[in-house]
Protein backbone atom coordinates (compact mmCIF):
# COMPACT_ATOMS: atom_id res chain seq x y z
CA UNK A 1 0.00 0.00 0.00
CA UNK A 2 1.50 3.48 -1.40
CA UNK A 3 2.19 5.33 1.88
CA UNK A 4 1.92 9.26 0.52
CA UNK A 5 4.16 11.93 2.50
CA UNK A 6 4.62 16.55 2.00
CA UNK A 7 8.04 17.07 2.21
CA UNK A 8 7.37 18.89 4.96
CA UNK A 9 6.57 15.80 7.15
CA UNK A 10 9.91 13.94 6.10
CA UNK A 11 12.21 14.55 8.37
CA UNK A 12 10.49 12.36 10.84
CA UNK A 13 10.28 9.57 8.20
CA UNK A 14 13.76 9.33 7.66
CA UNK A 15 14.54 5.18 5.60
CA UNK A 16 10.59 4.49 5.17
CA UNK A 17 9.77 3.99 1.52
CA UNK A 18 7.36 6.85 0.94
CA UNK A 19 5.69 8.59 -2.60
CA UNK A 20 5.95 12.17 -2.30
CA UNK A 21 3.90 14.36 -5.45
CA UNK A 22 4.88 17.49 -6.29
CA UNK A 23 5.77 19.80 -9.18
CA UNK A 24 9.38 19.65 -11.02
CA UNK A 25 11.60 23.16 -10.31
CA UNK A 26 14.28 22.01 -11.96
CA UNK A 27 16.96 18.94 -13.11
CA UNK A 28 20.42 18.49 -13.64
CA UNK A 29 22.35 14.97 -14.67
CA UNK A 30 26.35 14.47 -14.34
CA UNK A 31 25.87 11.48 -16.47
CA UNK A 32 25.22 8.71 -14.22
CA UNK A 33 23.64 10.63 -11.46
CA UNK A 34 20.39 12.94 -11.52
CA UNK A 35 18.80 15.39 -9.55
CA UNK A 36 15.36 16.83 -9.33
CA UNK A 37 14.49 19.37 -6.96
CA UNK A 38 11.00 19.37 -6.57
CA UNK A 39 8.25 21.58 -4.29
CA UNK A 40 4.50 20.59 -2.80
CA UNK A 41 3.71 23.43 -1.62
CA UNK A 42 5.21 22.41 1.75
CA UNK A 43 8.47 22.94 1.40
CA UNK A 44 11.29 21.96 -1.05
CA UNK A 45 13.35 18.59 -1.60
CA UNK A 46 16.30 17.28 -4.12
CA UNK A 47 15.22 13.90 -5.34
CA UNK A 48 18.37 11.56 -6.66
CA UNK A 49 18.45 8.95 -9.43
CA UNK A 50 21.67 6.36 -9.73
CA UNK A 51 21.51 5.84 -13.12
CA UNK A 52 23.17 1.95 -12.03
CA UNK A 53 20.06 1.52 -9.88
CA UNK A 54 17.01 2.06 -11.61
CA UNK A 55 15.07 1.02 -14.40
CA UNK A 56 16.21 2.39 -17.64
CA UNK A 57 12.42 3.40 -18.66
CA UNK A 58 12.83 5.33 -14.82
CA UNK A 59 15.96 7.11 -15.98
CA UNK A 60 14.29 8.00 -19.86
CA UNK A 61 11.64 9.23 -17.93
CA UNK A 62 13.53 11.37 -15.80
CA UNK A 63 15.20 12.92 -18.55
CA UNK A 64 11.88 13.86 -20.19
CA UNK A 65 11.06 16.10 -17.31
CA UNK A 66 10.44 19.61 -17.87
CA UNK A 67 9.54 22.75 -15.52
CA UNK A 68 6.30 22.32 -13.82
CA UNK A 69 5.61 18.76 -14.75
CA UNK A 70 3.24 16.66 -11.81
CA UNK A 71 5.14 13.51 -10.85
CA UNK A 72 4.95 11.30 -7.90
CA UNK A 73 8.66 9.70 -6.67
CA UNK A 74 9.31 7.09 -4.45
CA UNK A 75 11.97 6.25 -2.28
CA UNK A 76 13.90 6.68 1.30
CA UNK A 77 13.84 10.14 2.58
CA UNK A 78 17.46 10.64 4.14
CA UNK A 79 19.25 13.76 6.17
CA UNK A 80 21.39 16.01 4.02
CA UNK A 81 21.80 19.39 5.36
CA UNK A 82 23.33 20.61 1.20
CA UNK A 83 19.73 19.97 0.00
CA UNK A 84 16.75 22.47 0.02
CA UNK A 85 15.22 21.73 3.44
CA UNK A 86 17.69 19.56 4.51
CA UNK A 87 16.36 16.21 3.22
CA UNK A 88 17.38 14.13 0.24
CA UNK A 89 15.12 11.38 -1.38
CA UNK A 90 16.83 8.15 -3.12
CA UNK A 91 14.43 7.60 -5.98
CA UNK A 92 13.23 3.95 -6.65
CA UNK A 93 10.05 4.95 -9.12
CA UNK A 94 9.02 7.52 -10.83
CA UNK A 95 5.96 8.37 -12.34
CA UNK A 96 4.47 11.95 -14.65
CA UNK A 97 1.15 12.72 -12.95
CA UNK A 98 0.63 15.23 -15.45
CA UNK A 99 3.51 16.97 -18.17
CA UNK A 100 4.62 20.79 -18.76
CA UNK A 101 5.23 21.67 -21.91
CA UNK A 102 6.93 25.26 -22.98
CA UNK A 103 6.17 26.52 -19.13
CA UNK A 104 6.16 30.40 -19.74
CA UNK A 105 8.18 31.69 -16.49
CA UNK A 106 11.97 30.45 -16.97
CA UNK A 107 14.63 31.50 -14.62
CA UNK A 108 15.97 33.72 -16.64
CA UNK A 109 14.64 37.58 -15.70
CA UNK A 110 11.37 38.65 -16.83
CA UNK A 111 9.62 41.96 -16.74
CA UNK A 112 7.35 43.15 -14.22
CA UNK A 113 4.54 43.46 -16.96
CA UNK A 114 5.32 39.68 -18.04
CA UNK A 115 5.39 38.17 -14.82
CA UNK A 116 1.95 39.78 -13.73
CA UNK A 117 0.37 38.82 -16.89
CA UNK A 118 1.09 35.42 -15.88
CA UNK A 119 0.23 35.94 -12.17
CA UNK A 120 -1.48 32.76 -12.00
CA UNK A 121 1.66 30.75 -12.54
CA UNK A 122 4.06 33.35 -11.03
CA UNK A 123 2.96 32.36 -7.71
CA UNK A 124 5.04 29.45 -7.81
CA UNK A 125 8.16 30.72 -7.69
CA UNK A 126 10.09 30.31 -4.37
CA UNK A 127 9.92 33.81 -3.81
CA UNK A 128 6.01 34.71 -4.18
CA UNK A 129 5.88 31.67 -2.07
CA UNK A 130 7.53 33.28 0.82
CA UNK A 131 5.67 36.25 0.78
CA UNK A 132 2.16 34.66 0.89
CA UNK A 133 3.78 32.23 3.92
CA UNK A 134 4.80 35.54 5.39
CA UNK A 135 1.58 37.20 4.78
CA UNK A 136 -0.36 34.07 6.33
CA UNK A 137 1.47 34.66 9.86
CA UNK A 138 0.76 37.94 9.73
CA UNK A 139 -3.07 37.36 9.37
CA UNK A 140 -3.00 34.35 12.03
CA UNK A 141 -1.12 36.58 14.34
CA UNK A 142 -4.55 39.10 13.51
CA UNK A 143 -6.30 36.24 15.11
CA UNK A 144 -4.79 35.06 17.57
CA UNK A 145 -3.69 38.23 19.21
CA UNK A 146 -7.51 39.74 18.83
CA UNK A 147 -8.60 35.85 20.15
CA UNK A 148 -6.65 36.23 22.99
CA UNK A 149 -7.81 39.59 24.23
CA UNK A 150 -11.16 38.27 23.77
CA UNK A 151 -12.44 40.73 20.90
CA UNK A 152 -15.20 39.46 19.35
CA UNK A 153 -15.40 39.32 15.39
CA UNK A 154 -17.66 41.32 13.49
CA UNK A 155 -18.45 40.34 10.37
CA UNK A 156 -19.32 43.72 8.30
CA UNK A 157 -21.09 44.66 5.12
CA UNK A 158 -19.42 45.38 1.66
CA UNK A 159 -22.27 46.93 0.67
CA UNK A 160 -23.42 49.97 2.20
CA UNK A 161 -25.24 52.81 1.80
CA UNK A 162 -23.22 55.22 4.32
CA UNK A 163 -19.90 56.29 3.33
CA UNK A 164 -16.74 56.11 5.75
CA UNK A 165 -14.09 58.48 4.08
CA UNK A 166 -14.50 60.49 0.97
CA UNK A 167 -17.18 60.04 -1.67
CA UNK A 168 -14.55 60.65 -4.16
CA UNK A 169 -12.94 57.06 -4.05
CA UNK A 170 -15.78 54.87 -3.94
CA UNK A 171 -16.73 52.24 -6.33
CA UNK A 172 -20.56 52.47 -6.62
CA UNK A 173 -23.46 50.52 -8.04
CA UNK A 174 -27.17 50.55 -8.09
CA UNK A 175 -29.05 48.73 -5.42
CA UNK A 176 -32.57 47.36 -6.90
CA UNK A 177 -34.90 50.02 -6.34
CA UNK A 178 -32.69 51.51 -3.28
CA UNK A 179 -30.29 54.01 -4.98
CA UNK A 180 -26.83 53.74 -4.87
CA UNK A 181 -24.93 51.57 -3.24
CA UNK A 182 -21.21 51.59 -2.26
CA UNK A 183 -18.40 49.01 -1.63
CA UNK A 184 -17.17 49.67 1.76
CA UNK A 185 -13.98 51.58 2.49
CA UNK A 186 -14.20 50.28 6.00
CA UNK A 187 -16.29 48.72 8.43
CA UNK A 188 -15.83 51.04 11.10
CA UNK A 189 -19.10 53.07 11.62
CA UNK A 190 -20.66 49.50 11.94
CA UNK A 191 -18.23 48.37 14.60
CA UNK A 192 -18.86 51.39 16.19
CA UNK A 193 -22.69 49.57 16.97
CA UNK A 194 -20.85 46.57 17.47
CA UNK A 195 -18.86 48.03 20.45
CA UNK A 196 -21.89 49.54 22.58
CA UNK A 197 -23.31 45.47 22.30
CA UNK A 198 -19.80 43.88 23.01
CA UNK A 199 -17.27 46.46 24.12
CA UNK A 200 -14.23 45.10 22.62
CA UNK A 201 -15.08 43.82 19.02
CA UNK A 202 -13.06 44.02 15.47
CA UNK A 203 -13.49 43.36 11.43
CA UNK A 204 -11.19 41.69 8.86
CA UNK A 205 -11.95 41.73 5.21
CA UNK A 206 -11.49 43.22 1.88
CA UNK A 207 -12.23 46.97 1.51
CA UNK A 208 -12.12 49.24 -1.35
CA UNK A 209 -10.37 52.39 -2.75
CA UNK A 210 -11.34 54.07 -6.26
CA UNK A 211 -8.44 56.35 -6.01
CA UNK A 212 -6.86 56.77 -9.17
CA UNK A 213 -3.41 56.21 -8.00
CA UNK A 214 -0.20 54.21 -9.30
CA UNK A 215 1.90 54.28 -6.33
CA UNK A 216 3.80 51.44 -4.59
CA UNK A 217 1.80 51.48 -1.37
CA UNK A 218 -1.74 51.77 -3.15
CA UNK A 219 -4.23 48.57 -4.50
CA UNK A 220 -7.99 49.38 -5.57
CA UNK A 221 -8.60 46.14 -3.07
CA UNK A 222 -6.74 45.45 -0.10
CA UNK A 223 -7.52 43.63 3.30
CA UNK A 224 -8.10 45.83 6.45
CA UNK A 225 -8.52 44.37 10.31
CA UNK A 226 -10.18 47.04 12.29
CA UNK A 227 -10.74 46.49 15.67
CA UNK A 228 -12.94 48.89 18.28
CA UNK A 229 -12.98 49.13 21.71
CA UNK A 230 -15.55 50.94 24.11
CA UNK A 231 -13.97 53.21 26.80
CA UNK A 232 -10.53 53.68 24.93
CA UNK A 233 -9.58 57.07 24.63
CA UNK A 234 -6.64 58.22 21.88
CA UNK A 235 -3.85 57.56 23.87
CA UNK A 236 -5.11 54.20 25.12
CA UNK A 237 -5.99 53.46 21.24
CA UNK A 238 -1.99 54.21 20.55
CA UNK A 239 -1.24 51.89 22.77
CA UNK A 240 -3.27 49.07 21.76
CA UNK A 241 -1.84 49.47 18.08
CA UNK A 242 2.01 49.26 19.00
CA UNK A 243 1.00 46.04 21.29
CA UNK A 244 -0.45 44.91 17.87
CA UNK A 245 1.99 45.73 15.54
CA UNK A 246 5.09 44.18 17.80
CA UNK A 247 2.86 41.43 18.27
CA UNK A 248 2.58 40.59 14.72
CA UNK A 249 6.83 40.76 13.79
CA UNK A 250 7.61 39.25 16.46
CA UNK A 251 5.32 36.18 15.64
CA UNK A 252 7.01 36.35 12.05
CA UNK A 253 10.88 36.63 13.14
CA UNK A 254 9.46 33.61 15.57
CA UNK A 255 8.08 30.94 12.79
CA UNK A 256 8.99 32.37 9.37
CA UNK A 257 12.91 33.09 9.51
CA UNK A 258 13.35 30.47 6.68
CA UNK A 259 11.12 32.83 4.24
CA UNK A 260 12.53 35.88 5.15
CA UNK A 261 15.96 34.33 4.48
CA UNK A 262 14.78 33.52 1.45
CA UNK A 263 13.49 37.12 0.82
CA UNK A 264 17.01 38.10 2.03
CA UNK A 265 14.75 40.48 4.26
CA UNK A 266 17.85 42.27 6.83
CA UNK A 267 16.10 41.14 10.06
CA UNK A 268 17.95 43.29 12.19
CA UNK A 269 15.84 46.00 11.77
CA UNK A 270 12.71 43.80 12.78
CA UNK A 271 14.21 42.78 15.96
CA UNK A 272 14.25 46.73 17.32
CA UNK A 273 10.05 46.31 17.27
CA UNK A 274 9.33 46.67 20.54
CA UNK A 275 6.76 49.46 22.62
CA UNK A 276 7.19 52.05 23.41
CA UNK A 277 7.31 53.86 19.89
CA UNK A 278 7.86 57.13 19.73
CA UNK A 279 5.01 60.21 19.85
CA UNK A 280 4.86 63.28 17.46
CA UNK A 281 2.08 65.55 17.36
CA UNK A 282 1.24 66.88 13.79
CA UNK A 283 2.17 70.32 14.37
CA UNK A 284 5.99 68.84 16.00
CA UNK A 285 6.01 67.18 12.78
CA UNK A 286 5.36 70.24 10.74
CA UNK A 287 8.16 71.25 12.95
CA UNK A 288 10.22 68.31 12.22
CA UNK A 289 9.64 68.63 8.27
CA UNK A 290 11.04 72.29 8.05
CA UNK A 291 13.92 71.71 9.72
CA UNK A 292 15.00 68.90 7.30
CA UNK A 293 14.41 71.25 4.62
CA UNK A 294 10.63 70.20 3.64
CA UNK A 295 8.21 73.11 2.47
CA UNK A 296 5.55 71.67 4.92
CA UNK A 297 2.75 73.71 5.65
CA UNK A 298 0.53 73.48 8.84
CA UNK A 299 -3.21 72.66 7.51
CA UNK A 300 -2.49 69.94 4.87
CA UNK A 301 -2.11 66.79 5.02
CA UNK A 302 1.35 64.67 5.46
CA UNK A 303 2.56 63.12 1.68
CA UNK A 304 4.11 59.63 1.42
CA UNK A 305 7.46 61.76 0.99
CA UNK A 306 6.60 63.46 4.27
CA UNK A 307 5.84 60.16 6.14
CA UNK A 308 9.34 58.94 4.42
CA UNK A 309 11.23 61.54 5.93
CA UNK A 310 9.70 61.55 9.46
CA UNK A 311 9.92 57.92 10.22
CA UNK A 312 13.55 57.70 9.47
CA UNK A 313 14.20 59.86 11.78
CA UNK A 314 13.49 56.67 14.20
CA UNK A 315 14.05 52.75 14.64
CA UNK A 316 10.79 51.82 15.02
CA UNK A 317 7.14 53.03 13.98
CA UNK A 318 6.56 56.39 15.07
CA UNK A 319 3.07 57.52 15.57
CA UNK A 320 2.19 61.50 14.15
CA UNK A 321 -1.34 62.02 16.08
CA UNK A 322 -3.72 65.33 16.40
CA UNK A 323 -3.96 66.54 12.44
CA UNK A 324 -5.86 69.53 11.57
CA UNK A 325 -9.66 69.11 11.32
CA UNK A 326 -10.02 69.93 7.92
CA UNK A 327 -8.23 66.89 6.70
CA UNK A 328 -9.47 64.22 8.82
CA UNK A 329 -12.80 62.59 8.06
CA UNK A 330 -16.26 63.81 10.09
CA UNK A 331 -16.14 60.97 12.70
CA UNK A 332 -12.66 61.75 14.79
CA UNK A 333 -13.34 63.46 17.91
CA UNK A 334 -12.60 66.92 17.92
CA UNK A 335 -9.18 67.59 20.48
CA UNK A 336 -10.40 69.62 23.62
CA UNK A 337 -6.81 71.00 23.89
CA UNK A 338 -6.96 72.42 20.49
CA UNK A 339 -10.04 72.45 18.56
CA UNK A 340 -8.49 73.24 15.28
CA UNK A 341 -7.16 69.42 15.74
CA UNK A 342 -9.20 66.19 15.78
CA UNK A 343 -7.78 62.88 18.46
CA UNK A 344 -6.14 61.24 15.56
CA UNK A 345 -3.26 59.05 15.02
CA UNK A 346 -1.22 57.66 11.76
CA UNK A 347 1.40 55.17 12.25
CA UNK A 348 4.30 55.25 10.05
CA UNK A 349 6.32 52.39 9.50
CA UNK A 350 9.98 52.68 9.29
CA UNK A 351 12.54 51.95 6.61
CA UNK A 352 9.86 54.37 4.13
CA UNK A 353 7.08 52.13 3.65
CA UNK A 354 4.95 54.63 5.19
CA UNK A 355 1.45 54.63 6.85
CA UNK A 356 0.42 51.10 8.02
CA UNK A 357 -2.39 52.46 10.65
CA UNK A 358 -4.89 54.81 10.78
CA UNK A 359 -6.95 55.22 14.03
CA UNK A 360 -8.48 57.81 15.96
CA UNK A 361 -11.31 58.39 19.45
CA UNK A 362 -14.62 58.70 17.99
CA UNK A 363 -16.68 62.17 18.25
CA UNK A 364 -19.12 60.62 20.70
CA UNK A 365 -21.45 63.90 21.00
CA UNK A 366 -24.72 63.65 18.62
CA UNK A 367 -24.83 67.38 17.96
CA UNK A 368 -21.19 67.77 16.70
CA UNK A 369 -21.24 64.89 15.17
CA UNK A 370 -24.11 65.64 12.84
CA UNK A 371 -22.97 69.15 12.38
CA UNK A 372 -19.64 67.57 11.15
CA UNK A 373 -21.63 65.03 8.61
CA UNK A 374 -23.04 68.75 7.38
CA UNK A 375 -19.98 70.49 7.09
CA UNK A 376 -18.71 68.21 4.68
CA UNK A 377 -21.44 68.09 2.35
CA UNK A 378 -22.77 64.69 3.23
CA UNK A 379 -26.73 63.45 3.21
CA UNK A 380 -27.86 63.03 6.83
CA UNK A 381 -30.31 60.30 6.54
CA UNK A 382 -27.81 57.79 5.44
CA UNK A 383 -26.51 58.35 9.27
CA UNK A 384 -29.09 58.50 11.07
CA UNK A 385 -28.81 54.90 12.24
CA UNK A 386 -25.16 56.11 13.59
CA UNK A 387 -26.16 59.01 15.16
CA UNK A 388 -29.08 56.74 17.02
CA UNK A 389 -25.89 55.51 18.97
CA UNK A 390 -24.81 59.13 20.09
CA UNK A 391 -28.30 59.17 21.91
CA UNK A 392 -28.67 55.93 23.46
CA UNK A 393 -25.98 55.93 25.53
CA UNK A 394 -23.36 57.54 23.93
CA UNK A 395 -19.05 56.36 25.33
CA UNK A 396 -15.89 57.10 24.29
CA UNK A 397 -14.30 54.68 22.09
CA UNK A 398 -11.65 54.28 19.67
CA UNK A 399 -10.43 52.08 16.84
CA UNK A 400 -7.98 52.11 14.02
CA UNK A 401 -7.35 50.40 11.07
CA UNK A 402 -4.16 48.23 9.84
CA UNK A 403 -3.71 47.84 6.23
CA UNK A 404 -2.41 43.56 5.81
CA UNK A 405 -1.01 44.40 2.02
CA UNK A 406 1.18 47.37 3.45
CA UNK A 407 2.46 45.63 6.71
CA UNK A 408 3.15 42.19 4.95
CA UNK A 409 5.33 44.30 2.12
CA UNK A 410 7.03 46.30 5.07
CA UNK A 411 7.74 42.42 7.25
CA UNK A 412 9.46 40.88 3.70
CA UNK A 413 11.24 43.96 2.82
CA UNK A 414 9.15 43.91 -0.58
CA UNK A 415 9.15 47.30 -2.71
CA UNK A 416 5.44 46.96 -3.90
CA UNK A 417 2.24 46.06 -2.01
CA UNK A 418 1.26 44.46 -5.21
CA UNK A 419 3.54 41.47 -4.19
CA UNK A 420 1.67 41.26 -0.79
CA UNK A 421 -1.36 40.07 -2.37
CA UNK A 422 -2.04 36.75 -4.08
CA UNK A 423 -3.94 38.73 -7.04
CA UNK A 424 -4.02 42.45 -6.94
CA UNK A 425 -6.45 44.74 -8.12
CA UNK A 426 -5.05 48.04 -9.48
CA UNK A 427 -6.25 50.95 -11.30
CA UNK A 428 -4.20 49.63 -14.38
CA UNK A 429 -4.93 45.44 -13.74
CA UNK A 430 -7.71 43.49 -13.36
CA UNK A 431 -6.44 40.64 -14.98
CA UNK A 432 -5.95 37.25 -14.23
């Protein structure tokens, strides 16, 4: 009976005759010896053919094989710390599960363009590999850390009819015989509901961006986890997120050292992730700007070149909190100590990949709250469910939002959050 094994699992089975299947990377021969390095999708392993000790159809077959082509091999897994995860398999029978014929990604260099075209099959490679491992820690770290501090999860809509940020970069679509309808930038206003029923609660999903923008750090589509939490004020809100963000590297230096090393991701930096991070109030930041030789003006909002030059001015995230009103969106609680501020906070990652959180305390008073909803031009009805919870027992609370695309590229080291995503949505792809 054909005992099947991943190549994870076979260290432990070290001299058992096991059939591992997999995908061919790639062959080499040195006459009477062949090697075939092969992947599963749980790790990596060099198979080995003695020309002297096999079949000869098992050794015609074997040089048949071509990039990508299904095969099953059996034989005795044995140590050997020279082969891809440290395990070599003495092959006794071969067999093509299915062949590859003319597979378009070589290892030669290919373009960009190319290589997303064929996203599909790109995702192969060793190195997209490591990134989605990477990027799957980070969102089980999401759980487990919101798990343990026993958040509950929220599930909220795509599809709403009440719009979080600005109207400007929505996607939009009729709704039956209901009017427009919008795919949501964020969950938050409905966590906000959430939070008066369970106090500490939190979203994870896709959300949406129609911002016409071609930057490195922006997708159409991107994953958000947004957690709430009754009675946190701003500063208790900054602390939460710094807990959360060392939490998640901490969990990736911890299990996925073997992908970053592939990555070649300098770890060092990484390791220097721990709270507290540092504190910088918008208008020290204005402050901060000039005196590095940035035209920054107080009233506008902070660039990506802005956020570039602050943060490496530390080791760690650095949070920039209390922006002017008139850039922040209607819902941030207006700052006591300065109205011409709102309780906000942005935290920028180091090493320039820029803004990985946005959070703020939310305006918790009905009557400034609605009067901000008219200041900016927006339809009140659409809110009036949200400003029901301003007059039922209205609390302070807080919440932010971390962006999984823009951390994950910041953990590898990656240039592009277009990487951090199995298939990205851009303003310029929506293909495969």
């Amino acid at each position: 009976m054909t005992t099947y094994a991943r190549i994870a699992d076979l260290p432990s089975l070290e001299a058992s005759a096991v059939t591992v299947r997999g995908w061919v990377m790639r062959t080499r021969s040195s006459g009477k010896i062949g090697f075939v390095v092969l992947r599963d999708g749980s790790g990596y392993l060099q198979a080995v053919i003695l020309k002297n000790e096999v079949a000869p159809e098992l050794w015609e077959c074997f040089k048949g094989l071509t990039q990508e082509t299904a095969v099953a091999v059996t034989g005795a897994p044995r140590a050997e710390p020279r082969s891809p995860g440290g395990v070599e398999l003495a092959v006794t029978a071969l067999e093509v599960l299915a062949p590859s014929v003319d597979f378009p990604i070589t290892p030669k260099e290919h373009g960009t363009a190319f290589l997303f075209e064929r996203r599909h099959l790109w995702l192969r490679s060793r190195r997209q590999v490591a990134i989605m491992r990477v990027r799957h820690e980070v969102v089980q770290a999401i759980r487990d850390f919101y798990y343990a501090r026993d958040f509950t999860l929220v599930d909220t809509p795509l599809l709403t009819g009440s719009i979080g940020e600005s109207a400007g970069t929505l996607f939009e679509t009729e709704y039956f015989d209901l009017g427009k309808a919008y795919l949501a930038q964020t969950g938050q206003l409905y966590l906000e509901a959430a939070a008066a029923a369970l106090g500490r609660v939190y979203c994870f999903g896709p959300t949406f961006r129609a911002e016409k923008s071609k930057t490195r750090r922006h997708l159409s589509e991107f994953w958000m986890v947004e957690p709430e939490v009754a009675w946190n004020d701003s500063d208790a809100n900054m602390r939460l997120q710094e807990e959360f963000v060392a939490y998640i590297v901490e969990r990736c230096l911890e299990r996925r050292q073997e992908d970053l090393k592939e990555l070649e991701r300098d770890t060092a930096p990484l390791e220097r992730i721990t709270p507290p991070f540092p504190r910088l109030s918008y208008t020290d930041a204005i402050d901060k700007l000039r005196a590095a030789g940035v035209n920054a003006e107080w009233g506008r909002d902070l660039g990506a070149e802005d956020e570039t030059v602050l943060a490496n001015q530390f080791d760690r995230p650095v949070f920039v909190h209390d922006y002017p009103v008139g850039v922040k969106a209607f819902y941030m609680k207006q700052n006591p100590a300065d109205p011409r501020t709102v309780l906000n906070n942005d935290c920028l990652a180091p090493e320039g990949y820029g803004e990985i959180i946005g959070g703020s305390q939310r305006e918790d008073d009905h009557d400034l709250l609605r009067a901000r909803i008219h200041e900016q031009g927006l339809p009140e009805e659409p809110y009036g469910w949200y400003l029901d919870l301003r007059k039922y027992g209205t609390f302070v609370h807080s919440g932010f939002g971390l962006g999984v695309e823009r951390t994950v590229a910041w953990i590898c080291g990656i240039q592009h959050v277009r990487e951090a995503i199995a298939f990205p949505r851009m303003m310029y792809r929506l293909y495969p």
